[in-house]
PDB file of N, CA and C in Angstrom:
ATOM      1  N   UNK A   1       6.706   9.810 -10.808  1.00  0.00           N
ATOM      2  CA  UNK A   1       6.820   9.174  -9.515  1.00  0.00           C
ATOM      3  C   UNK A   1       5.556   9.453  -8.696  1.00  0.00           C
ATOM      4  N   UNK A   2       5.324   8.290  -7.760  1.00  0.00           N
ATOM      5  CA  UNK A   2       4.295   8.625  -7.441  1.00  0.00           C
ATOM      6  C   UNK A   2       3.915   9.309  -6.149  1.00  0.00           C
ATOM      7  N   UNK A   3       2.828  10.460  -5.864  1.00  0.00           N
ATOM      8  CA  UNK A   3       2.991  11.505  -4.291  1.00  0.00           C
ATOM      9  C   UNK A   3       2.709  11.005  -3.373  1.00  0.00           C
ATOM     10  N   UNK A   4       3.885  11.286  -2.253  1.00  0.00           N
ATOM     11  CA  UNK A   4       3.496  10.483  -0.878  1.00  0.00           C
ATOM     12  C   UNK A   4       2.113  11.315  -0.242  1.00  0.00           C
ATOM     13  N   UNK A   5       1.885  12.614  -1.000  1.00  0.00           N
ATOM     14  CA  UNK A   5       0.633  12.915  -0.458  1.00  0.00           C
ATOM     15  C   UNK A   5      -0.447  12.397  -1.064  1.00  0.00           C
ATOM     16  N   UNK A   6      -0.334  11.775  -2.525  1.00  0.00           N
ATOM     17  CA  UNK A   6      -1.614  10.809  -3.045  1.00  0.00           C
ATOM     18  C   UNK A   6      -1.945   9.865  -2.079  1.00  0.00           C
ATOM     19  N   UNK A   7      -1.151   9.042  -1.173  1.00  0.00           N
ATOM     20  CA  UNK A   7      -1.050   7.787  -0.742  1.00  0.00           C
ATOM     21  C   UNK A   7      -1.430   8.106   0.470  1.00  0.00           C
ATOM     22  N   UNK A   8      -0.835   8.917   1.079  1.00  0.00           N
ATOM     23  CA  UNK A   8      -1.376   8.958   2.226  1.00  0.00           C
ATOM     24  C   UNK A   8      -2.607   9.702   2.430  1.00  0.00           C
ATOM     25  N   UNK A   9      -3.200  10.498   1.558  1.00  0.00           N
ATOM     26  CA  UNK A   9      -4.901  10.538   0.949  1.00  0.00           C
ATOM     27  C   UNK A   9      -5.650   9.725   1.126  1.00  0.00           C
ATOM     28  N   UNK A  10      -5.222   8.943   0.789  1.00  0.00           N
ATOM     29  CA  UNK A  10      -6.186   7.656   0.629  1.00  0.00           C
ATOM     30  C   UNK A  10      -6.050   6.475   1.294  1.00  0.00           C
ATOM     31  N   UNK A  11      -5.067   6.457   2.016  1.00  0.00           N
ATOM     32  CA  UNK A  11      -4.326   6.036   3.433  1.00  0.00           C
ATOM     33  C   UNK A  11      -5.738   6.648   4.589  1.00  0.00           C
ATOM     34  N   UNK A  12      -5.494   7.758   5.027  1.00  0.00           N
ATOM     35  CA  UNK A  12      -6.481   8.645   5.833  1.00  0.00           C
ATOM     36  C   UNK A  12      -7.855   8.398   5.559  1.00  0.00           C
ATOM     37  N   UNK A  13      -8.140   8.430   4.567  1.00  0.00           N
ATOM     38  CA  UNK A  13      -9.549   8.431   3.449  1.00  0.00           C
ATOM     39  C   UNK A  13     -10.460   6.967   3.097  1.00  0.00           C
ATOM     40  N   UNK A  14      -9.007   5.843   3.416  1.00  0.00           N
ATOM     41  CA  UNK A  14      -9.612   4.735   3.663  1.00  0.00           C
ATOM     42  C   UNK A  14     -10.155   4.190   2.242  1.00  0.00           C
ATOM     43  N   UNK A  15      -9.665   4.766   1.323  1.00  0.00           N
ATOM     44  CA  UNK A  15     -10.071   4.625   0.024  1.00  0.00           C
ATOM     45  C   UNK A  15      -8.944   3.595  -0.783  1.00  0.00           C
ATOM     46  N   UNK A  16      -9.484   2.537  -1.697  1.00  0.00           N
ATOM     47  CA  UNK A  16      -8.870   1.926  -2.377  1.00  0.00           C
ATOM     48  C   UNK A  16      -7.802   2.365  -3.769  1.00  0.00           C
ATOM     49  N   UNK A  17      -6.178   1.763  -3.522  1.00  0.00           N
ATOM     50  CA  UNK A  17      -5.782   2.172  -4.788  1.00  0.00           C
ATOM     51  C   UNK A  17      -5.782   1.304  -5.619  1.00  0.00           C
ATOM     52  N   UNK A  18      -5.665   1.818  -7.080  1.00  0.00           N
ATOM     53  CA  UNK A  18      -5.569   0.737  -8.157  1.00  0.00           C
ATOM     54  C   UNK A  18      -4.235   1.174  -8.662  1.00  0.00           C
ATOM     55  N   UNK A  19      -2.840   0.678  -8.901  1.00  0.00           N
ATOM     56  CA  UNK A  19      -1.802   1.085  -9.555  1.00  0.00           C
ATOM     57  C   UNK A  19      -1.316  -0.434 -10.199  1.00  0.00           C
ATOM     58  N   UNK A  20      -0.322   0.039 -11.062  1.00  0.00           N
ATOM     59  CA  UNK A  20       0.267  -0.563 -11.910  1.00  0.00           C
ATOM     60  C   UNK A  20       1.844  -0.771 -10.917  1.00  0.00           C
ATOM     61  N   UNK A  21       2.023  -2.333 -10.430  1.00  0.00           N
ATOM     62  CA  UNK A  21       3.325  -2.448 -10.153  1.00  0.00           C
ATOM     63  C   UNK A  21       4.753  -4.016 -10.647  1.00  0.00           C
ATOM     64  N   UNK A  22       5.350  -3.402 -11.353  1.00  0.00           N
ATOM     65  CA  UNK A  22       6.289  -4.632 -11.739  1.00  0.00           C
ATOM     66  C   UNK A  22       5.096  -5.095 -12.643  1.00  0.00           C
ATOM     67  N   UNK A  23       4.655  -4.264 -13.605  1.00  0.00           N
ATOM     68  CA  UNK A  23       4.071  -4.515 -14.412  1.00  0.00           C
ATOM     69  C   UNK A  23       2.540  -5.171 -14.220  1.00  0.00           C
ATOM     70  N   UNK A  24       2.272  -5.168 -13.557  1.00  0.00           N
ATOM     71  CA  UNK A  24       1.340  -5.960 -13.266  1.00  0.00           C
ATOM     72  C   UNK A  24       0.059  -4.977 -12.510  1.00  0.00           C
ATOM     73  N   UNK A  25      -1.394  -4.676 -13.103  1.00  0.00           N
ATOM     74  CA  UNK A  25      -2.408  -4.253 -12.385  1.00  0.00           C
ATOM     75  C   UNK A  25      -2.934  -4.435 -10.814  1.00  0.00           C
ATOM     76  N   UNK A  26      -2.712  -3.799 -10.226  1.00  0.00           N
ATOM     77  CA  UNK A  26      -3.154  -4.769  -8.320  1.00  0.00           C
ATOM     78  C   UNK A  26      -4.281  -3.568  -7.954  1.00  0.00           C
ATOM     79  N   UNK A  27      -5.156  -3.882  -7.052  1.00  0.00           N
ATOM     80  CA  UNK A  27      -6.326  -3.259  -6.397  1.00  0.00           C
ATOM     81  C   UNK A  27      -5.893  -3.936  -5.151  1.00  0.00           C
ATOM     82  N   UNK A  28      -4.845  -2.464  -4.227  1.00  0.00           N
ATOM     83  CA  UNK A  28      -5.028  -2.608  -2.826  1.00  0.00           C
ATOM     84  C   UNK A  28      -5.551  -1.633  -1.895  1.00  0.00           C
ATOM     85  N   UNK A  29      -5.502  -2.279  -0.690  1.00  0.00           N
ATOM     86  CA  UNK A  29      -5.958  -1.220   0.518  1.00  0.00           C
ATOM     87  C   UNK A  29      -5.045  -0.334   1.324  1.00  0.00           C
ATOM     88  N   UNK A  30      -4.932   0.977   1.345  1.00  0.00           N
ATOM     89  CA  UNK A  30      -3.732   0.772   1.724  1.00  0.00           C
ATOM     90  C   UNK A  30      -3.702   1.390   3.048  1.00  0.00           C
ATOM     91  N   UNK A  31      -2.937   0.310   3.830  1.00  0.00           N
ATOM     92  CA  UNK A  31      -2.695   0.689   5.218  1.00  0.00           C
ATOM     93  C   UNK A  31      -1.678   1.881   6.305  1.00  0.00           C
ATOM     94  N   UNK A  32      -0.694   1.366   5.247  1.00  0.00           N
ATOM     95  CA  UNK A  32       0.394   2.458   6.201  1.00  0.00           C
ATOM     96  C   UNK A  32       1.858   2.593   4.802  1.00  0.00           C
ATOM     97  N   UNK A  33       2.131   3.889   5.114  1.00  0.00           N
ATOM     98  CA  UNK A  33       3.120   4.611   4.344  1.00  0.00           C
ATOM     99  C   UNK A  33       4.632   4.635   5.398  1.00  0.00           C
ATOM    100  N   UNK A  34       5.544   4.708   4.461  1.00  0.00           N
ATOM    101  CA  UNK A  34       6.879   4.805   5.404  1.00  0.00           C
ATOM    102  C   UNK A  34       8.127   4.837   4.657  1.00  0.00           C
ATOM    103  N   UNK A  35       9.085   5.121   5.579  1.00  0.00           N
ATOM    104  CA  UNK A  35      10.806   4.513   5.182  1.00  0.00           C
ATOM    105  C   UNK A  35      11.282   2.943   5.679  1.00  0.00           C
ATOM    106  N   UNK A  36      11.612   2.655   4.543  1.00  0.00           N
ATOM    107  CA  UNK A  36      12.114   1.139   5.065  1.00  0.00           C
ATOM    108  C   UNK A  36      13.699   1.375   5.471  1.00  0.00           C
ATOM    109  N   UNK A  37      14.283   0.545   5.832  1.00  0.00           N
ATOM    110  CA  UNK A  37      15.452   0.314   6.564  1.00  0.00           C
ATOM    111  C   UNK A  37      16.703   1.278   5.673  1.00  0.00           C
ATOM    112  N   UNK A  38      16.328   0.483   4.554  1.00  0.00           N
ATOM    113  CA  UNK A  38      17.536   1.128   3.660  1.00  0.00           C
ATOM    114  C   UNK A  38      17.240   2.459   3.004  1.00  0.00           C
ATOM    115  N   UNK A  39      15.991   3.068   3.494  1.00  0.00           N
ATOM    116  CA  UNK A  39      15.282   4.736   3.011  1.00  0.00           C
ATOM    117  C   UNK A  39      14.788   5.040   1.877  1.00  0.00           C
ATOM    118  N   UNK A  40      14.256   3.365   1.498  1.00  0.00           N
ATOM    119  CA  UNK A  40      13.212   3.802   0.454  1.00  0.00           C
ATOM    120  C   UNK A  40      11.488   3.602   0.901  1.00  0.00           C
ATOM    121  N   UNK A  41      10.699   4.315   0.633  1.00  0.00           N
ATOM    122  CA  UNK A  41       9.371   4.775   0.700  1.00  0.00           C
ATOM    123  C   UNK A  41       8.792   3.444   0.420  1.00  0.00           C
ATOM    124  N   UNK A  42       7.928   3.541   1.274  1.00  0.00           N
ATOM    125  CA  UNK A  42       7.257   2.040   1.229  1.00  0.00           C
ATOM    126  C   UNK A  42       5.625   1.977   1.486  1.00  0.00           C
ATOM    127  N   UNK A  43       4.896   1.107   0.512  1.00  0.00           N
ATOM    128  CA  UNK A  43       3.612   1.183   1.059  1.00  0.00           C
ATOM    129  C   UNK A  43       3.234  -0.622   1.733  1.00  0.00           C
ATOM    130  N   UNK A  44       2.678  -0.389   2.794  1.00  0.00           N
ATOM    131  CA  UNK A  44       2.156  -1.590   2.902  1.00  0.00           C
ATOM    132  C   UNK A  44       0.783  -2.002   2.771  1.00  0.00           C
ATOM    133  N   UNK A  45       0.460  -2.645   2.134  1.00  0.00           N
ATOM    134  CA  UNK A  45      -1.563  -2.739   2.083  1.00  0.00           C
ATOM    135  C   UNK A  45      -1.263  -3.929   1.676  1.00  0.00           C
ATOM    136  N   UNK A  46      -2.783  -3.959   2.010  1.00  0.00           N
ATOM    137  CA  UNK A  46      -3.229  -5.980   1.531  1.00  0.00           C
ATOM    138  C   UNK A  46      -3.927  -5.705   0.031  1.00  0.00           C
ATOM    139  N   UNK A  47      -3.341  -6.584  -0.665  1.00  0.00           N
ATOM    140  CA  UNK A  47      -3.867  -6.547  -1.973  1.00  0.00           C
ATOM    141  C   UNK A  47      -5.063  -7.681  -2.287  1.00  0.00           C
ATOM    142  N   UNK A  48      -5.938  -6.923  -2.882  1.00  0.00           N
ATOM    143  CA  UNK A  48      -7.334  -7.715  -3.701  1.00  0.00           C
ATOM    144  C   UNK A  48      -7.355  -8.654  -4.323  1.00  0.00           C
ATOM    145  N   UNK A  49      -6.985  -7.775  -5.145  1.00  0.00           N
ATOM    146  CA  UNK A  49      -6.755  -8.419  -6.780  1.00  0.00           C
ATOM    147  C   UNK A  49      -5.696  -8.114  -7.460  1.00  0.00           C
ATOM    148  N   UNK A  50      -4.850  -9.003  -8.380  1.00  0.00           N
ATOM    149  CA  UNK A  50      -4.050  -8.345  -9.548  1.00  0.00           C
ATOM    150  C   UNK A  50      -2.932  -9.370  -9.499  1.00  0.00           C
ATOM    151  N   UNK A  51      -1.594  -8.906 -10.281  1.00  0.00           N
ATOM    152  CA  UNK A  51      -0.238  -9.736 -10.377  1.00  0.00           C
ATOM    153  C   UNK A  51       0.107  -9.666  -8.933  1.00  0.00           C
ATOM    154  N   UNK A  52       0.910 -10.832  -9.085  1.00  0.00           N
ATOM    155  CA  UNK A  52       2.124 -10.757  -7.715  1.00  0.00           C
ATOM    156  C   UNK A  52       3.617 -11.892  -8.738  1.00  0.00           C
ATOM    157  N   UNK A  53       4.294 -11.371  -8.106  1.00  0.00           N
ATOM    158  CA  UNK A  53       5.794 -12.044  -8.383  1.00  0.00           C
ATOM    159  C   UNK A  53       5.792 -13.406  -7.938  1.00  0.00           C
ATOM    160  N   UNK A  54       5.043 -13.165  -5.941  1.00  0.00           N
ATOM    161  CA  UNK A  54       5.055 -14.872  -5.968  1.00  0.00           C
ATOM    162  C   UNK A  54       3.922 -15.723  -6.315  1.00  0.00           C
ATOM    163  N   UNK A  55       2.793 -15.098  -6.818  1.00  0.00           N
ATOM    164  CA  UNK A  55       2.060 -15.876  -7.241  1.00  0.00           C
ATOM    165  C   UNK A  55       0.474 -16.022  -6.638  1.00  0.00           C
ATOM    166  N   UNK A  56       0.994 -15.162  -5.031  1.00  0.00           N
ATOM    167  CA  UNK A  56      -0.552 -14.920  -4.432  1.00  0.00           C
ATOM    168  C   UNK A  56      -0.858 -13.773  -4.661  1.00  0.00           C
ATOM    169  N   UNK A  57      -2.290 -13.619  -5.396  1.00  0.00           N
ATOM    170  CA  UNK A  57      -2.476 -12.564  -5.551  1.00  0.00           C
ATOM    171  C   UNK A  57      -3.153 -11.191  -4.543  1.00  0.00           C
ATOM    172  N   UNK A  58      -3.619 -12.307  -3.521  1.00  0.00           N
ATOM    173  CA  UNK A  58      -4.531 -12.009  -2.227  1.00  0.00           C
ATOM    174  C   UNK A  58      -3.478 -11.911  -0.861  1.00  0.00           C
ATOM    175  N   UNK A  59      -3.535 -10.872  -0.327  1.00  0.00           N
ATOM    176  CA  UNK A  59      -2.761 -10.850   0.659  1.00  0.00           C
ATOM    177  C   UNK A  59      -1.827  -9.356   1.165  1.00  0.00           C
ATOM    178  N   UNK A  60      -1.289  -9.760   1.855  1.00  0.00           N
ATOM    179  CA  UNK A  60      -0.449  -8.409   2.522  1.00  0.00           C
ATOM    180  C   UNK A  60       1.038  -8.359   1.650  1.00  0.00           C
ATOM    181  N   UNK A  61       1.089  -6.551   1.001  1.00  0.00           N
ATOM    182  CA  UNK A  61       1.897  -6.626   0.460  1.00  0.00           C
ATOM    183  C   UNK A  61       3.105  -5.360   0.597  1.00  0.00           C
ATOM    184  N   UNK A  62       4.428  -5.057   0.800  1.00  0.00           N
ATOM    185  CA  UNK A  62       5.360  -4.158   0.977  1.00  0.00           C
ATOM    186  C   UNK A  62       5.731  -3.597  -0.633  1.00  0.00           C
ATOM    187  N   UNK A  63       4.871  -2.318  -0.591  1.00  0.00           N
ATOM    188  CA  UNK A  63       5.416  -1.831  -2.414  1.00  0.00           C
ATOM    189  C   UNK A  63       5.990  -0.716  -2.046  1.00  0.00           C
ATOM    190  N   UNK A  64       7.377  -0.757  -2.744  1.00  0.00           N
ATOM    191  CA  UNK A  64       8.442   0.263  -2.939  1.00  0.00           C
ATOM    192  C   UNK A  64       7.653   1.116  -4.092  1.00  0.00           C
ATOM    193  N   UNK A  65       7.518   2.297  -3.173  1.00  0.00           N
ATOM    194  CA  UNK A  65       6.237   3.391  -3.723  1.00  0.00           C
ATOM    195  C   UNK A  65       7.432   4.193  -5.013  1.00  0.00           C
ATOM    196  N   UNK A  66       8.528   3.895  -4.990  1.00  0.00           N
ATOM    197  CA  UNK A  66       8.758   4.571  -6.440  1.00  0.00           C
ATOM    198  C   UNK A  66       8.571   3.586  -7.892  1.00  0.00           C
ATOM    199  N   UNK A  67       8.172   2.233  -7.814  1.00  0.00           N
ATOM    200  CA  UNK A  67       7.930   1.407  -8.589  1.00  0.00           C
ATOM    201  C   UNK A  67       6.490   1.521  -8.644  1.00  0.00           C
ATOM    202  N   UNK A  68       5.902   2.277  -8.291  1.00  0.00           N
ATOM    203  CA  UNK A  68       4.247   2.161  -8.572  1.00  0.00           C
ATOM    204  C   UNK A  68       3.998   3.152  -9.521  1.00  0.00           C
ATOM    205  N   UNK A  69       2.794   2.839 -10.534  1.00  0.00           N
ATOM    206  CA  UNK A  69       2.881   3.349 -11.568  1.00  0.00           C
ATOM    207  C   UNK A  69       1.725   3.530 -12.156  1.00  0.00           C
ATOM    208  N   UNK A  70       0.917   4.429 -12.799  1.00  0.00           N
ATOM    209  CA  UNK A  70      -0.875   4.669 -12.484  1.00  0.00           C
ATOM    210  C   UNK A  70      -1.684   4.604 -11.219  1.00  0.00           C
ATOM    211  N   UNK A  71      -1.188   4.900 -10.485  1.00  0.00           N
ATOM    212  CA  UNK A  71      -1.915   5.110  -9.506  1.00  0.00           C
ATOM    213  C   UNK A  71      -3.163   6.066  -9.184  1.00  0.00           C
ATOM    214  N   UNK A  72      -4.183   5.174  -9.343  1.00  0.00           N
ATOM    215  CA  UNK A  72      -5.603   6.150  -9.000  1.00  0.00           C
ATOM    216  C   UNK A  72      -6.065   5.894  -7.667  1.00  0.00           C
ATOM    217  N   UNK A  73      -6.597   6.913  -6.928  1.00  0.00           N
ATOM    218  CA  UNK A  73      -7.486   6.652  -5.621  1.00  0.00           C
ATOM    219  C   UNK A  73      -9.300   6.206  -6.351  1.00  0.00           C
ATOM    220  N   UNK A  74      -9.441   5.123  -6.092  1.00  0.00           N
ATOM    221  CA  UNK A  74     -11.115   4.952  -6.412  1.00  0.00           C
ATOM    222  C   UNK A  74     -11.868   4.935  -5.248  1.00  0.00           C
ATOM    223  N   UNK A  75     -13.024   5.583  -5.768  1.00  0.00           N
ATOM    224  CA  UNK A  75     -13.837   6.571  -4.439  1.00  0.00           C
ATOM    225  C   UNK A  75     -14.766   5.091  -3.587  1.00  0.00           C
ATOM    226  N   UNK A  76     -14.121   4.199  -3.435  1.00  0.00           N
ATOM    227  CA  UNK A  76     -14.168   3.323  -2.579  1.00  0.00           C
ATOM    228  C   UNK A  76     -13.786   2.414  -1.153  1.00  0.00           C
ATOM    229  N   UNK A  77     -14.596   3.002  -0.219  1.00  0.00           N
ATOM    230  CA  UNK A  77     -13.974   2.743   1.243  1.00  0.00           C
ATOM    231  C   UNK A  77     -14.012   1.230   1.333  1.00  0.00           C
ATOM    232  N   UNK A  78     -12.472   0.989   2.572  1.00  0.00           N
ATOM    233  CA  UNK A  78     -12.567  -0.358   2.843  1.00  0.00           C
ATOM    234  C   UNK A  78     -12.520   0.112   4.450  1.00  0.00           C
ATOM    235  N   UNK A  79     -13.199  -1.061   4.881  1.00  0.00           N
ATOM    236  CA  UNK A  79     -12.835  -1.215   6.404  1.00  0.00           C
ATOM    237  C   UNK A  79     -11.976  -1.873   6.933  1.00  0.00           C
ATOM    238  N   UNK A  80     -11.133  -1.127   8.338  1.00  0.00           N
ATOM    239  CA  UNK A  80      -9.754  -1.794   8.482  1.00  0.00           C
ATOM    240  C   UNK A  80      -9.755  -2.960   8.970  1.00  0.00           C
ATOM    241  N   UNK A  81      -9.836  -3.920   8.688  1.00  0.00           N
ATOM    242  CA  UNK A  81     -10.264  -5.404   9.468  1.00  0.00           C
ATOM    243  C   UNK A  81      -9.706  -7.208   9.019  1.00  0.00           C
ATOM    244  N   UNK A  82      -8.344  -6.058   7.960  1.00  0.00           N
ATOM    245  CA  UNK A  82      -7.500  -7.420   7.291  1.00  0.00           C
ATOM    246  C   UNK A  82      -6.874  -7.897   8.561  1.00  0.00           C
ATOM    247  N   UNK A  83      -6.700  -9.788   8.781  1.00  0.00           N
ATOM    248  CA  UNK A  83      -5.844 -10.273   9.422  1.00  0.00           C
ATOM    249  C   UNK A  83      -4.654  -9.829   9.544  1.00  0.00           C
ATOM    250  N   UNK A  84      -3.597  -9.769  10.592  1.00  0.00           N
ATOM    251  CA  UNK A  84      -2.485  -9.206  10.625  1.00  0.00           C
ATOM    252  C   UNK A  84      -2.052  -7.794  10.346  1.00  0.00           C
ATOM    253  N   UNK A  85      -2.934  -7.534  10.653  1.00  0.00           N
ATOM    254  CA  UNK A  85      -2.746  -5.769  10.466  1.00  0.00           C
ATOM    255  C   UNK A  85      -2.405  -5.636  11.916  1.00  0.00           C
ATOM    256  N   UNK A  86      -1.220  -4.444  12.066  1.00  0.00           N
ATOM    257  CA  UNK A  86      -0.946  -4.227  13.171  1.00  0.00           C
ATOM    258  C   UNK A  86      -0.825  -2.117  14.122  1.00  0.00           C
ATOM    259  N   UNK A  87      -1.290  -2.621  15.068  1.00  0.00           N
ATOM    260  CA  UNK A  87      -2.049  -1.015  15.413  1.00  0.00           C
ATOM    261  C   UNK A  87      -1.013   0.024  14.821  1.00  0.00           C
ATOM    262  N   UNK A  88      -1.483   0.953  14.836  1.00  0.00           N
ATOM    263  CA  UNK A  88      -0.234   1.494  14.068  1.00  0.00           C
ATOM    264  C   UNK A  88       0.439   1.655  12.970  1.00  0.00           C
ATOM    265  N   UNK A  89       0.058   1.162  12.188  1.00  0.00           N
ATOM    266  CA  UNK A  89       0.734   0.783  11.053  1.00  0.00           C
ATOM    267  C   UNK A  89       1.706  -0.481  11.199  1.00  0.00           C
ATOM    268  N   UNK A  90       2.668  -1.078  11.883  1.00  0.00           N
ATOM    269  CA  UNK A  90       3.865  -1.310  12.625  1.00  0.00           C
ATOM    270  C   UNK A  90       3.982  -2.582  11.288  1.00  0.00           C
ATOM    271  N   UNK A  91       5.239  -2.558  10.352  1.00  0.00           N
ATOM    272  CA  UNK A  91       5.477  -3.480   9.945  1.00  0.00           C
ATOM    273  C   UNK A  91       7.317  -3.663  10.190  1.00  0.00           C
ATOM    274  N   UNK A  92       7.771  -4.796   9.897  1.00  0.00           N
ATOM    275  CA  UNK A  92       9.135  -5.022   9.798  1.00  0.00           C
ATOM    276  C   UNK A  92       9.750  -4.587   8.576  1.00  0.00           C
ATOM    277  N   UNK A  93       8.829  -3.702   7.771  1.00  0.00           N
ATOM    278  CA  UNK A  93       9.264  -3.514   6.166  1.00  0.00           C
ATOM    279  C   UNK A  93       9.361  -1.448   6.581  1.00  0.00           C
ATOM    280  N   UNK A  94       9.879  -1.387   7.576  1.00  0.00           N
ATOM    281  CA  UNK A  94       9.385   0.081   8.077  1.00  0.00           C
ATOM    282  C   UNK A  94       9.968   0.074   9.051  1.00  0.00           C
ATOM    283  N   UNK A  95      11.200   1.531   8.808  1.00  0.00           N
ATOM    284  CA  UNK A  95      11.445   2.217  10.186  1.00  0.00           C
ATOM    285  C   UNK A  95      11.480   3.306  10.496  1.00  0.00           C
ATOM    286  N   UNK A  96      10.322   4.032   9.676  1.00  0.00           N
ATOM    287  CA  UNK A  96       9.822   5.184   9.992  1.00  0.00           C
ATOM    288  C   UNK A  96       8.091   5.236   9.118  1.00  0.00           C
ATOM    289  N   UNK A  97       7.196   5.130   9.857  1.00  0.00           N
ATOM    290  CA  UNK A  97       5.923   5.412   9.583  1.00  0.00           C
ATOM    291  C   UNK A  97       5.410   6.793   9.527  1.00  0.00           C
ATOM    292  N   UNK A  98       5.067   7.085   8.169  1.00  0.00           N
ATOM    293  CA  UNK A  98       4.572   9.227   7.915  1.00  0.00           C
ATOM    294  C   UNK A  98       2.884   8.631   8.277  1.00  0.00           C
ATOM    295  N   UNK A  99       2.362   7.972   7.669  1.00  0.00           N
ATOM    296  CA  UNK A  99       0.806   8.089   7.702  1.00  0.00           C
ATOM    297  C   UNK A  99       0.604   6.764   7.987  1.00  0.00           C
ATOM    298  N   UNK A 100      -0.958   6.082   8.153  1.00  0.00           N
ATOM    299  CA  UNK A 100      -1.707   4.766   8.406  1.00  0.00           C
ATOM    300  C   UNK A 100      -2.690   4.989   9.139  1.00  0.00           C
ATOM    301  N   UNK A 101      -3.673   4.165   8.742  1.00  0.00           N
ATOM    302  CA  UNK A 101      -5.152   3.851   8.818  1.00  0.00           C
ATOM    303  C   UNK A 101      -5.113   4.048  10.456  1.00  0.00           C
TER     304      UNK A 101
END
């Protein structure tokens, strides 16, 4: 499983992850860590590159951090400046925020 202190590492650190989710390789950014409604751990970041379920691969994404799977921090900074990012972390996929950019 993967550490909410990896994530929020690199959360703080501003550094890109690469993990394996729902099978599928993704390179995201990741913005903000949390509990979602029903109290599972949640990451939200905008993703690069890789699979998606619906089909975009580019965009803002809510990953249930116990389905993530290889997760590396690569020693690569992003700057916080995706559309719809909101101060704070603040998403509707979250009702409790631990860490964020």
């Amino acid at each position: 499983m993967t550490s909410p202190a990896v994530v929020c590492d690199a959360i703080c650190r501003r550094r890109l992850l690469e993990l394996t989710y729902r099978g599928a390789v993704r390179l995201v950014e990741p913005y903000s860590h949390g509990v979602s409604h029903d109290g599972r751990q949640i990451l939200v970041a905008y993703q690069r590159t890789g699979g998606s379920s619906t089909g975009q691969a580019e965009g803002w994404k809510a990953l249930h951090v116990d389905e993530m799977d290889d997760v590396t921090v690569v020693d690569v900074p992003f700057v916080v400046n995706q559309p719809g990012y909101r101060e704070g972390g603040y998403s509707k996929n979250l009702s409790e925020i631990r860490c964020c950019v």
